[in-house]
PDB file of N, CA and C in Angstrom:
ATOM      1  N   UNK A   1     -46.778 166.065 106.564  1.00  0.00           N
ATOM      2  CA  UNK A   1     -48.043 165.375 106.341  1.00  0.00           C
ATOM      3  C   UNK A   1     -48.666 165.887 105.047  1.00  0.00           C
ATOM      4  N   UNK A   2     -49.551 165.106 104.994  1.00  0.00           N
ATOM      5  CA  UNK A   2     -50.308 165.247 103.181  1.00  0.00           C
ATOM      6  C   UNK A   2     -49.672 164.815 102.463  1.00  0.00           C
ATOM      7  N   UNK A   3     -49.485 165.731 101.043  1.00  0.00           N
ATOM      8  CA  UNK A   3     -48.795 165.423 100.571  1.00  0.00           C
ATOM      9  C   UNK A   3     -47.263 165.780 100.260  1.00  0.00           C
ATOM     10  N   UNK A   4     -46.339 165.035  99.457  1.00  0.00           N
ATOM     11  CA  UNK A   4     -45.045 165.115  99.988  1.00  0.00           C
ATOM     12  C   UNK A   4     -44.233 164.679  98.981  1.00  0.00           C
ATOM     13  N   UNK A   5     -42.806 165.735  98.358  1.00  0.00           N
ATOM     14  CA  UNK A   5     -42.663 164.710  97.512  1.00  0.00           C
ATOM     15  C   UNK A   5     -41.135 164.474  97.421  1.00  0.00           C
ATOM     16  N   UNK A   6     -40.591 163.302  96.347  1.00  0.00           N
ATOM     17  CA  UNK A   6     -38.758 163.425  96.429  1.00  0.00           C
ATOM     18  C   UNK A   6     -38.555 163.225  94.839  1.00  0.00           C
ATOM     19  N   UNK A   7     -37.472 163.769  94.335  1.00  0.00           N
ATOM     20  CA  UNK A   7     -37.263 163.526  92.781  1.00  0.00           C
ATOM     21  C   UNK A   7     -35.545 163.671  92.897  1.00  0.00           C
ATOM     22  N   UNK A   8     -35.130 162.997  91.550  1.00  0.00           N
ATOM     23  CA  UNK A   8     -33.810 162.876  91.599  1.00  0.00           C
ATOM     24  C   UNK A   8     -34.060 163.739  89.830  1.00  0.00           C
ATOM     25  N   UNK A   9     -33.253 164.476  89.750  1.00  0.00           N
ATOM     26  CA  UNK A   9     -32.158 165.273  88.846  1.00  0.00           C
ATOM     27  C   UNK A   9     -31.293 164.687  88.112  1.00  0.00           C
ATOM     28  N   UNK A  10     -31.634 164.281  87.066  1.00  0.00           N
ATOM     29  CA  UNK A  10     -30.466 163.643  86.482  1.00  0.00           C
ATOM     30  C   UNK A  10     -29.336 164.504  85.357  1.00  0.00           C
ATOM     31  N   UNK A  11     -28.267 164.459  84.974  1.00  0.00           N
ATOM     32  CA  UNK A  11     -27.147 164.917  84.801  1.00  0.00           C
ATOM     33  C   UNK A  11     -27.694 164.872  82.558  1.00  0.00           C
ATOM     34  N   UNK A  12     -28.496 163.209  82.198  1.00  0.00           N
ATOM     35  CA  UNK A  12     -28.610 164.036  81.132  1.00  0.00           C
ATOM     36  C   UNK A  12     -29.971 163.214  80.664  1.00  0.00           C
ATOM     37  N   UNK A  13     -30.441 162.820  79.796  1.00  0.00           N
ATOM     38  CA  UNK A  13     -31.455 162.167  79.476  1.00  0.00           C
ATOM     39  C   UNK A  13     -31.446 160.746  79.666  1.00  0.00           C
ATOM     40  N   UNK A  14     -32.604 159.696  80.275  1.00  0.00           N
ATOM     41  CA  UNK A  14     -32.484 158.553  80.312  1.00  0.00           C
ATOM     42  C   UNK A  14     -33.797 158.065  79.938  1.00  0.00           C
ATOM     43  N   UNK A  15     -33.747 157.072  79.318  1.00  0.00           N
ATOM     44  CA  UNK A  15     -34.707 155.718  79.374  1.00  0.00           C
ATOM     45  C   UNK A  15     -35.386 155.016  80.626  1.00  0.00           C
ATOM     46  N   UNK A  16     -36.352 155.405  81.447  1.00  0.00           N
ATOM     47  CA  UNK A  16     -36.841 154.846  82.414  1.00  0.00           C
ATOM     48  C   UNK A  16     -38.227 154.158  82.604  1.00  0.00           C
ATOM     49  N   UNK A  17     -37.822 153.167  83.548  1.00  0.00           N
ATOM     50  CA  UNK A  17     -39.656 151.966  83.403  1.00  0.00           C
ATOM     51  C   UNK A  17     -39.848 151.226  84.300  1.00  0.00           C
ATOM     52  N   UNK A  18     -38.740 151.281  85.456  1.00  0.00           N
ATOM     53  CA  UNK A  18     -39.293 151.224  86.521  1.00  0.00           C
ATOM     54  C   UNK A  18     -38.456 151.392  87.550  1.00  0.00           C
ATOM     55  N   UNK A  19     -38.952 151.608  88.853  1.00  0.00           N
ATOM     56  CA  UNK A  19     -38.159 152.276  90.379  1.00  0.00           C
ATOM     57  C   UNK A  19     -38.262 150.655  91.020  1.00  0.00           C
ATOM     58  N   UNK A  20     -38.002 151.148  91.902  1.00  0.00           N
ATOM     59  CA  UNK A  20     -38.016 150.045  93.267  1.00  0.00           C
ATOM     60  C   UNK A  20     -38.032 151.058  94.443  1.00  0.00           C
ATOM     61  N   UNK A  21     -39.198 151.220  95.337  1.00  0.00           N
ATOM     62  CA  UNK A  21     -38.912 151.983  96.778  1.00  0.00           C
ATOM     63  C   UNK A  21     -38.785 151.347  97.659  1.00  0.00           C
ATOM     64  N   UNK A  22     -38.125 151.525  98.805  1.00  0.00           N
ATOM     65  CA  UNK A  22     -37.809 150.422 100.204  1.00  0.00           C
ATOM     66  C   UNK A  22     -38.173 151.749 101.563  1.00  0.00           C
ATOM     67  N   UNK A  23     -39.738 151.421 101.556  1.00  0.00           N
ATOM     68  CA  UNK A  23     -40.251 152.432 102.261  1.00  0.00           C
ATOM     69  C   UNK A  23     -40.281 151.888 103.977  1.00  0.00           C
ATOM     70  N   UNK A  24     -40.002 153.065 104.815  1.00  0.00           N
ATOM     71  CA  UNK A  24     -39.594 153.031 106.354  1.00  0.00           C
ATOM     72  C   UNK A  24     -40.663 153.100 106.683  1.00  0.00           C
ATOM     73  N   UNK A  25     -41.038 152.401 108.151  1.00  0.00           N
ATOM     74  CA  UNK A  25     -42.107 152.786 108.827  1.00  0.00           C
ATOM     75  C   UNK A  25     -41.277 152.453 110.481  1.00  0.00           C
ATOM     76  N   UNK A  26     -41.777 153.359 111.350  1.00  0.00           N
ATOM     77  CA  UNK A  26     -40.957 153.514 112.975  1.00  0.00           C
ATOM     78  C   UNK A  26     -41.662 152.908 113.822  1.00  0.00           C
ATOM     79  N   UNK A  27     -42.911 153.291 113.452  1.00  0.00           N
ATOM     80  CA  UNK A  27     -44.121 153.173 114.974  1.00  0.00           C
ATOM     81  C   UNK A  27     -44.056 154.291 115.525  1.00  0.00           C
ATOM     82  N   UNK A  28     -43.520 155.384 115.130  1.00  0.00           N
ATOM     83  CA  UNK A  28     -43.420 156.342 116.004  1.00  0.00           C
ATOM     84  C   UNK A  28     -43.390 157.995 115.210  1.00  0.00           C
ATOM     85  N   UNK A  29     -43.993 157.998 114.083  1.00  0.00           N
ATOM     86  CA  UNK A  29     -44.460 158.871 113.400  1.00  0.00           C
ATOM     87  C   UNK A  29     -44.173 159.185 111.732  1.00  0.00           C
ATOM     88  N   UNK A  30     -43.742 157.802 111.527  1.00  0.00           N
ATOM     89  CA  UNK A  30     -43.072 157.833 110.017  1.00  0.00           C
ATOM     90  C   UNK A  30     -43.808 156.200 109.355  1.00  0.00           C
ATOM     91  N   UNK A  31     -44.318 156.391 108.275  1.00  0.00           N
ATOM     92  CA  UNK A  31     -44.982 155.189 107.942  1.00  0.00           C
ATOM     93  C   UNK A  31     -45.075 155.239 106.568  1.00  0.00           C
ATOM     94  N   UNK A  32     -45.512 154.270 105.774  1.00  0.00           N
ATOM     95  CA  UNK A  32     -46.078 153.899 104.773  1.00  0.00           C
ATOM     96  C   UNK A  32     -46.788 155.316 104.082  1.00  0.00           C
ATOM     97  N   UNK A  33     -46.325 155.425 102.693  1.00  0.00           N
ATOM     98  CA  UNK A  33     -47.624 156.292 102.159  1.00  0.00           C
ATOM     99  C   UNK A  33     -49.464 155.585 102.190  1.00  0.00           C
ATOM    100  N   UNK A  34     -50.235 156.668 102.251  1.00  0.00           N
ATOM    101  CA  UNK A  34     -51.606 156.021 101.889  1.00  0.00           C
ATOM    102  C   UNK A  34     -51.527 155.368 100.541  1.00  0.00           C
ATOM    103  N   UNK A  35     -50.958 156.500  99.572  1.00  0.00           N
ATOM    104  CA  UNK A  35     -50.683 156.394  97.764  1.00  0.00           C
ATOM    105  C   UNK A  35     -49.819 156.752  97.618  1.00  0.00           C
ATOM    106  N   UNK A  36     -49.447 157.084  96.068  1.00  0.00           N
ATOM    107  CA  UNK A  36     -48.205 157.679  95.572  1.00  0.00           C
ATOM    108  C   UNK A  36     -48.265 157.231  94.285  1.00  0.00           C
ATOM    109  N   UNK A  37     -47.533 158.255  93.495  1.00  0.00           N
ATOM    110  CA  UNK A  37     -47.802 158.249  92.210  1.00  0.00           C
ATOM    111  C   UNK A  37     -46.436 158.194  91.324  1.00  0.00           C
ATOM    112  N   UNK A  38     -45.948 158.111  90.605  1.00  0.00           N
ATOM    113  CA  UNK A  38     -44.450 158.372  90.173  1.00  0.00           C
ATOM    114  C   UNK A  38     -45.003 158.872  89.073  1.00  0.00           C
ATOM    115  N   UNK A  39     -43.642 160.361  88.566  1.00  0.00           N
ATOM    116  CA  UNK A  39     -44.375 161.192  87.804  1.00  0.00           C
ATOM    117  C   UNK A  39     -42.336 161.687  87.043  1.00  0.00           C
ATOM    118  N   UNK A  40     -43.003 162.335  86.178  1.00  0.00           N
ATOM    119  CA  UNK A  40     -41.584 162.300  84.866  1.00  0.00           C
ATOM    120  C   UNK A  40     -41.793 163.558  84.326  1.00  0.00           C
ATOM    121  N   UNK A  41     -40.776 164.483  84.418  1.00  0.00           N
ATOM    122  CA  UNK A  41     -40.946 165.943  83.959  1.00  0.00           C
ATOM    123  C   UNK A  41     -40.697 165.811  82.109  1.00  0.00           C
ATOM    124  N   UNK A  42     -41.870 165.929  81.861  1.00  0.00           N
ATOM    125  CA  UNK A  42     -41.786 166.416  79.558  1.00  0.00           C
ATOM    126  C   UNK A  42     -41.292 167.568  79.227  1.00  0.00           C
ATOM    127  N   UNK A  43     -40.651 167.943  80.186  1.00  0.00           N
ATOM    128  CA  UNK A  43     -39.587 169.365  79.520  1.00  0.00           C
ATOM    129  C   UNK A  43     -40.474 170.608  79.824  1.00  0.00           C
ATOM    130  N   UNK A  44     -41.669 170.242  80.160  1.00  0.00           N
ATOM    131  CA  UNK A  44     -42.469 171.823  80.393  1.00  0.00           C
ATOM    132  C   UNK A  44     -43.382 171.355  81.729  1.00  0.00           C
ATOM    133  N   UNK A  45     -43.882 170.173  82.307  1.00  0.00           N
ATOM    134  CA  UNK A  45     -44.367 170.289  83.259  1.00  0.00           C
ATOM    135  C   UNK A  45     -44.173 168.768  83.575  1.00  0.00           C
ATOM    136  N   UNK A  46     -44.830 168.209  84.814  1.00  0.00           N
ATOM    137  CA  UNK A  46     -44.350 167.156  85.405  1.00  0.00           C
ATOM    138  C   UNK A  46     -46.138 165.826  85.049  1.00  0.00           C
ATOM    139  N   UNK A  47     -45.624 165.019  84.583  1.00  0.00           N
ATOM    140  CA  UNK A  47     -46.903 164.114  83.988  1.00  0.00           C
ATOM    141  C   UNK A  47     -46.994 162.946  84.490  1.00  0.00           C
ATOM    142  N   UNK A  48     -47.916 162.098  85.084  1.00  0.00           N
ATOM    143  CA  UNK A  48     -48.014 160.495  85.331  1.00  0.00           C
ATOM    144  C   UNK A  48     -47.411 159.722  84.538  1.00  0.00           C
ATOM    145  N   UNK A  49     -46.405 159.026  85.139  1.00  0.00           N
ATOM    146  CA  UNK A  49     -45.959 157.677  83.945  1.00  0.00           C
ATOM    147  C   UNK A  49     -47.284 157.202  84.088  1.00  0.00           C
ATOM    148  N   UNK A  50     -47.191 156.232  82.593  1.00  0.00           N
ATOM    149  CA  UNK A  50     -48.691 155.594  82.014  1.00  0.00           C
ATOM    150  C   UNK A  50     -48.295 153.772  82.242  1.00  0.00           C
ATOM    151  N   UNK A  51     -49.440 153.104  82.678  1.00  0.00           N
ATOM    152  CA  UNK A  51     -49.600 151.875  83.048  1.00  0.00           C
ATOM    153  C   UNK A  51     -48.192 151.784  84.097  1.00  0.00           C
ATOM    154  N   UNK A  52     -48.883 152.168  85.309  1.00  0.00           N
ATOM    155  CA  UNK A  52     -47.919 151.728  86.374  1.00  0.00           C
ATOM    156  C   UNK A  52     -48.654 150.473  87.129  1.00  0.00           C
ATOM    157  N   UNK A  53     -47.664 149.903  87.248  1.00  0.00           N
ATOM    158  CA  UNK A  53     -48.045 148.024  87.842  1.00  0.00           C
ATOM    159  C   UNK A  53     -47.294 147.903  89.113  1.00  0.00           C
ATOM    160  N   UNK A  54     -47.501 147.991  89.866  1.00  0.00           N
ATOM    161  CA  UNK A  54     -47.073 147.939  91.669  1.00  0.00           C
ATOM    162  C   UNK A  54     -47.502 148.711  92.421  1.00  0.00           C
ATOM    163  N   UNK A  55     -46.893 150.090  92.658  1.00  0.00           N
ATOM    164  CA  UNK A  55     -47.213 150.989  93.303  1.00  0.00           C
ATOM    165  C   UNK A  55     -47.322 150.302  94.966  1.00  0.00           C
ATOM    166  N   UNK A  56     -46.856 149.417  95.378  1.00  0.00           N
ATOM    167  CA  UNK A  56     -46.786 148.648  96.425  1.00  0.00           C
ATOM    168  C   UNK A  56     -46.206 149.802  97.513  1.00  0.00           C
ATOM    169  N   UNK A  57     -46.922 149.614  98.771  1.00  0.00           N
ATOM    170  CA  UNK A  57     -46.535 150.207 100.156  1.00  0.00           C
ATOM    171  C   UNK A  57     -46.342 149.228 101.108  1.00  0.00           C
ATOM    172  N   UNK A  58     -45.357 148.070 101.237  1.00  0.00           N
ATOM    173  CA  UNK A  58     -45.388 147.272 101.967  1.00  0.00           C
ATOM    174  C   UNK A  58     -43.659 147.820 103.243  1.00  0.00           C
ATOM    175  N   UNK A  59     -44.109 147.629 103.952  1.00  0.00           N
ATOM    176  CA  UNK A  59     -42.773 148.426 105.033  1.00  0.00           C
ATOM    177  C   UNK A  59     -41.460 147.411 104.774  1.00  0.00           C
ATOM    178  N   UNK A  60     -40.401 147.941 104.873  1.00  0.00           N
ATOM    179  CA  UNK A  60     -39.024 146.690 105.027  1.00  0.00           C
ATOM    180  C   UNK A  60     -38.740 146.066 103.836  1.00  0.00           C
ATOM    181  N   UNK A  61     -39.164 146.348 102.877  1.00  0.00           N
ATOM    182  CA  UNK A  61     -39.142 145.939 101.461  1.00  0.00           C
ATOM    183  C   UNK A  61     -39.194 146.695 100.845  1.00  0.00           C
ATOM    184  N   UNK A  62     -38.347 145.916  99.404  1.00  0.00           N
ATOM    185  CA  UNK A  62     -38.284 147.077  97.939  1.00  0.00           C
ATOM    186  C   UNK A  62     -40.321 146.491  97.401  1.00  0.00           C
ATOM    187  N   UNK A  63     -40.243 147.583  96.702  1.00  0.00           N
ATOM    188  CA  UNK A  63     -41.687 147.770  96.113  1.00  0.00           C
ATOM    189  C   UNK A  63     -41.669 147.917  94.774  1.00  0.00           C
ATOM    190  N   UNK A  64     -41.379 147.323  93.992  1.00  0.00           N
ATOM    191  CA  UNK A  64     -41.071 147.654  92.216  1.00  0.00           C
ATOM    192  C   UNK A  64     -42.649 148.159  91.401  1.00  0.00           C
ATOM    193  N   UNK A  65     -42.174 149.065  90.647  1.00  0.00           N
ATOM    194  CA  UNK A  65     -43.337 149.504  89.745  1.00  0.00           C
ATOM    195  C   UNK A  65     -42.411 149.556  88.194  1.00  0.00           C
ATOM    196  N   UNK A  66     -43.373 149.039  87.841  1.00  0.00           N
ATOM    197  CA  UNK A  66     -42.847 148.891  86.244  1.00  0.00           C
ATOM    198  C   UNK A  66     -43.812 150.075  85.344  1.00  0.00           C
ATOM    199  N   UNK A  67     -43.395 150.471  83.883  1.00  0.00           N
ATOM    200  CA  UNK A  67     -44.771 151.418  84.018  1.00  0.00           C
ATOM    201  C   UNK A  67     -44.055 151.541  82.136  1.00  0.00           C
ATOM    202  N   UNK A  68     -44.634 152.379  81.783  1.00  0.00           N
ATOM    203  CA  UNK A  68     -44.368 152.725  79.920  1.00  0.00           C
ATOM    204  C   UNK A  68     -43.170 153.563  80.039  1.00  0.00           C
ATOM    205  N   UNK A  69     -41.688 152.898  79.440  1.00  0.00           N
ATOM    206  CA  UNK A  69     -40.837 153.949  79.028  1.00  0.00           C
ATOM    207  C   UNK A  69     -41.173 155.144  78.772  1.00  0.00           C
ATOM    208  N   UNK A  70     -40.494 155.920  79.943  1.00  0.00           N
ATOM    209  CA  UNK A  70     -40.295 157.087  79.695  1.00  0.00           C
ATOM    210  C   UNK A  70     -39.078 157.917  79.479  1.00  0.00           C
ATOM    211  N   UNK A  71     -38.643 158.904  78.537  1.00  0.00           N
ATOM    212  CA  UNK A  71     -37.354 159.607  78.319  1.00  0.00           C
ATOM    213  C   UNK A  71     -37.286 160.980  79.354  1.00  0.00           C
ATOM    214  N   UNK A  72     -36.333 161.355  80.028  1.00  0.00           N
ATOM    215  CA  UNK A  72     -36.677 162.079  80.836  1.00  0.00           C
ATOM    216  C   UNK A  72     -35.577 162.996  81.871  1.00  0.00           C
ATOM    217  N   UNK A  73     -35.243 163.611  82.137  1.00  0.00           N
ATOM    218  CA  UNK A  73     -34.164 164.554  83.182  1.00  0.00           C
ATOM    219  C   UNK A  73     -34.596 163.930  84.385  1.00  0.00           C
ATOM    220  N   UNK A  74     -35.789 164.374  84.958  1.00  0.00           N
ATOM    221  CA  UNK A  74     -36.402 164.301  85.855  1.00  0.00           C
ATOM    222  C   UNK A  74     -37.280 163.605  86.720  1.00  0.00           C
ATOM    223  N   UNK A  75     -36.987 162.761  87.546  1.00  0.00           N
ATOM    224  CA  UNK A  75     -38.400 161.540  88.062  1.00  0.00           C
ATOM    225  C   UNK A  75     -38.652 162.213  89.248  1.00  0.00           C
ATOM    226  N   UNK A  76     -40.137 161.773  89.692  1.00  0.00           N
ATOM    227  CA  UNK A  76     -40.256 162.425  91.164  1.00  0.00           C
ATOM    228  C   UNK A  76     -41.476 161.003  91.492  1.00  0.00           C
ATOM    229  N   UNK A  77     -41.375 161.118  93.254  1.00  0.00           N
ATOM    230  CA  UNK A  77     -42.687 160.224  93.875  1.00  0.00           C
ATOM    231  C   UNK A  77     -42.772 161.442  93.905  1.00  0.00           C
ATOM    232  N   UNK A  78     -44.320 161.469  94.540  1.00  0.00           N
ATOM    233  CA  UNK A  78     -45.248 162.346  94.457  1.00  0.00           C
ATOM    234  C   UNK A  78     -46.543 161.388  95.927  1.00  0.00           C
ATOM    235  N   UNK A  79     -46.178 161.400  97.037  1.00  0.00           N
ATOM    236  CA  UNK A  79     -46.708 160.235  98.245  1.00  0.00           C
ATOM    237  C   UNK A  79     -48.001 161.629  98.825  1.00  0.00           C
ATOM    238  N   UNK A  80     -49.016 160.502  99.155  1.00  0.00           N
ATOM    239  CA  UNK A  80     -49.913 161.056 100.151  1.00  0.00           C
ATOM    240  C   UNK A  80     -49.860 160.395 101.586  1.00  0.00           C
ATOM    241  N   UNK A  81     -49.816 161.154 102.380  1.00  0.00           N
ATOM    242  CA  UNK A  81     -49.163 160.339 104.065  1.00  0.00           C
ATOM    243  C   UNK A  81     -50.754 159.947 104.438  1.00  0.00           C
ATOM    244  N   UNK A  82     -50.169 159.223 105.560  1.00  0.00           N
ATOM    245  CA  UNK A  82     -51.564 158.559 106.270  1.00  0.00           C
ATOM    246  C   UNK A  82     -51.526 159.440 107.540  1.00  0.00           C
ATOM    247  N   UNK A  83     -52.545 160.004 107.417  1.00  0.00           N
ATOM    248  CA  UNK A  83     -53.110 160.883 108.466  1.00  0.00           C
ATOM    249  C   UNK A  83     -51.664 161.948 109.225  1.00  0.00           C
ATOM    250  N   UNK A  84     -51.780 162.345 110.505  1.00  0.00           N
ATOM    251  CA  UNK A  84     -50.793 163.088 110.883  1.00  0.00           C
ATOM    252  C   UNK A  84     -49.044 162.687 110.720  1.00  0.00           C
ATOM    253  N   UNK A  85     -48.777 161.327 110.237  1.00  0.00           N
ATOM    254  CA  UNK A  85     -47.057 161.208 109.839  1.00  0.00           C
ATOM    255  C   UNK A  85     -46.838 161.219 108.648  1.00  0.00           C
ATOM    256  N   UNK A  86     -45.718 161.552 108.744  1.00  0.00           N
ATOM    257  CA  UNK A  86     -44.623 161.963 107.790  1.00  0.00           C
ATOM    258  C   UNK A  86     -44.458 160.297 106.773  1.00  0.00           C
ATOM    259  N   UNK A  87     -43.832 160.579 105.655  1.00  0.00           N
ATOM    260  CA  UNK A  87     -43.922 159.133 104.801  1.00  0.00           C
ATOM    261  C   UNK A  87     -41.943 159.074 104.829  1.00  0.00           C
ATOM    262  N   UNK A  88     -41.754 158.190 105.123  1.00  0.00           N
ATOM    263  CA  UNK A  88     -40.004 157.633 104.844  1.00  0.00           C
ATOM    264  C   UNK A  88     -39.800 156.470 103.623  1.00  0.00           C
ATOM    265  N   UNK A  89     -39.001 157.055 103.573  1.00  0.00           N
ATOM    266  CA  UNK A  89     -38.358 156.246 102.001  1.00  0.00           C
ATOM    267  C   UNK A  89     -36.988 156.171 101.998  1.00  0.00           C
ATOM    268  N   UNK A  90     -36.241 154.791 102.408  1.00  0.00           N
ATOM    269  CA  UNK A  90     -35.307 154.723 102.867  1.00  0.00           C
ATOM    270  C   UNK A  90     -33.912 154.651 102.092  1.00  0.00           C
ATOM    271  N   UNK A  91     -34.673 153.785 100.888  1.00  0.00           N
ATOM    272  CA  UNK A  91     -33.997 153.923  99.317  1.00  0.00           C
ATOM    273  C   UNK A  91     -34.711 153.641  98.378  1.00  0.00           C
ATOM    274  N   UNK A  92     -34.558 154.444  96.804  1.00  0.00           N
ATOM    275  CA  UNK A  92     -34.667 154.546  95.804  1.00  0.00           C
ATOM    276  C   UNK A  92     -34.190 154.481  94.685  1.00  0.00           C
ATOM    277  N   UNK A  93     -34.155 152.981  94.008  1.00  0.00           N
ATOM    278  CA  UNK A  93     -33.650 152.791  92.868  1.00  0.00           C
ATOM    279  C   UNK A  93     -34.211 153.018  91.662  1.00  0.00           C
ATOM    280  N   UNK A  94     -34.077 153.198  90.242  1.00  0.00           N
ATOM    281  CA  UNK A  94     -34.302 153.837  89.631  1.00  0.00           C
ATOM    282  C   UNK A  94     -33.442 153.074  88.293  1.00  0.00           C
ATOM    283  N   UNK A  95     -34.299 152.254  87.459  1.00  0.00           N
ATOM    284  CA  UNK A  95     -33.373 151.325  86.405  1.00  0.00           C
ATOM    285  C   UNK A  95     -33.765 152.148  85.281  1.00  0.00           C
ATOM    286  N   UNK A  96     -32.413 153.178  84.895  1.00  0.00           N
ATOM    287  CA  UNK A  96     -32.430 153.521  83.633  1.00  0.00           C
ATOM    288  C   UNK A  96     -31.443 152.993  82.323  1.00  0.00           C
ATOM    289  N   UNK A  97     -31.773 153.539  81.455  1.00  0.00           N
ATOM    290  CA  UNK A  97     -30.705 153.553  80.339  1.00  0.00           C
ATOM    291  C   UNK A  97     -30.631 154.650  79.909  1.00  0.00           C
ATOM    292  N   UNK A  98     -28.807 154.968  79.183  1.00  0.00           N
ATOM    293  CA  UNK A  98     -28.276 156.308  78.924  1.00  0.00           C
ATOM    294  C   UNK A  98     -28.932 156.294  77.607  1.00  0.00           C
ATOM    295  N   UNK A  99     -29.202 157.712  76.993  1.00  0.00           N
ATOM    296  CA  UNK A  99     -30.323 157.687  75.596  1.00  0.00           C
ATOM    297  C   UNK A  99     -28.249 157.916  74.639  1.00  0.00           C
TER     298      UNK A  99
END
């Protein structure tokens, strides 16, 4: 609960601008984030991508956010849960290009 987060590691630098999440919800203690933020490590600390457009929490569906190219190793969500459950995220795509 709270907050919570997942990031993928990438192998070398990429071009990225937008995800797609396909977030889970049970009925039974796993749901929708309240928010969530998608965030891109600058080589020394971890920063908001700029003009993000979706940010959608809809259950059973992909959720696309488009947002300002970013170059980067590192992407992470960064989710705030709704009250006492846990947030599921069932898959995460991630449209880059190799730099």
């Amino acid at each position: 609960t709270g907050t919570q987060w997942v990031q993928y590691d990438f192998d070398q630098e990429y071009t990225i601008s937008q995800t797609d999440v396909y977030w889970f919800k049970d009925g039974a203690g796993v749901d929708v984030p309240k928010s969530y933020k998608i965030k891109y490590w600058n080589g020394r600390s971890w920063s908001n991508v700029k003009q993000a457009n979706g940010l959608g929490t809809s259950a059973d569906q992909y959720n696309t956010t488009t947002f300002t190219p970013v170059k980067t190793t590192k992407l992470r969500i960064e989710m705030v849960s709704k009250g006492s459950v846990s947030t599921g995220i069932l898959e995460w795509k991630v449209a880059a290009n190799k730099l």
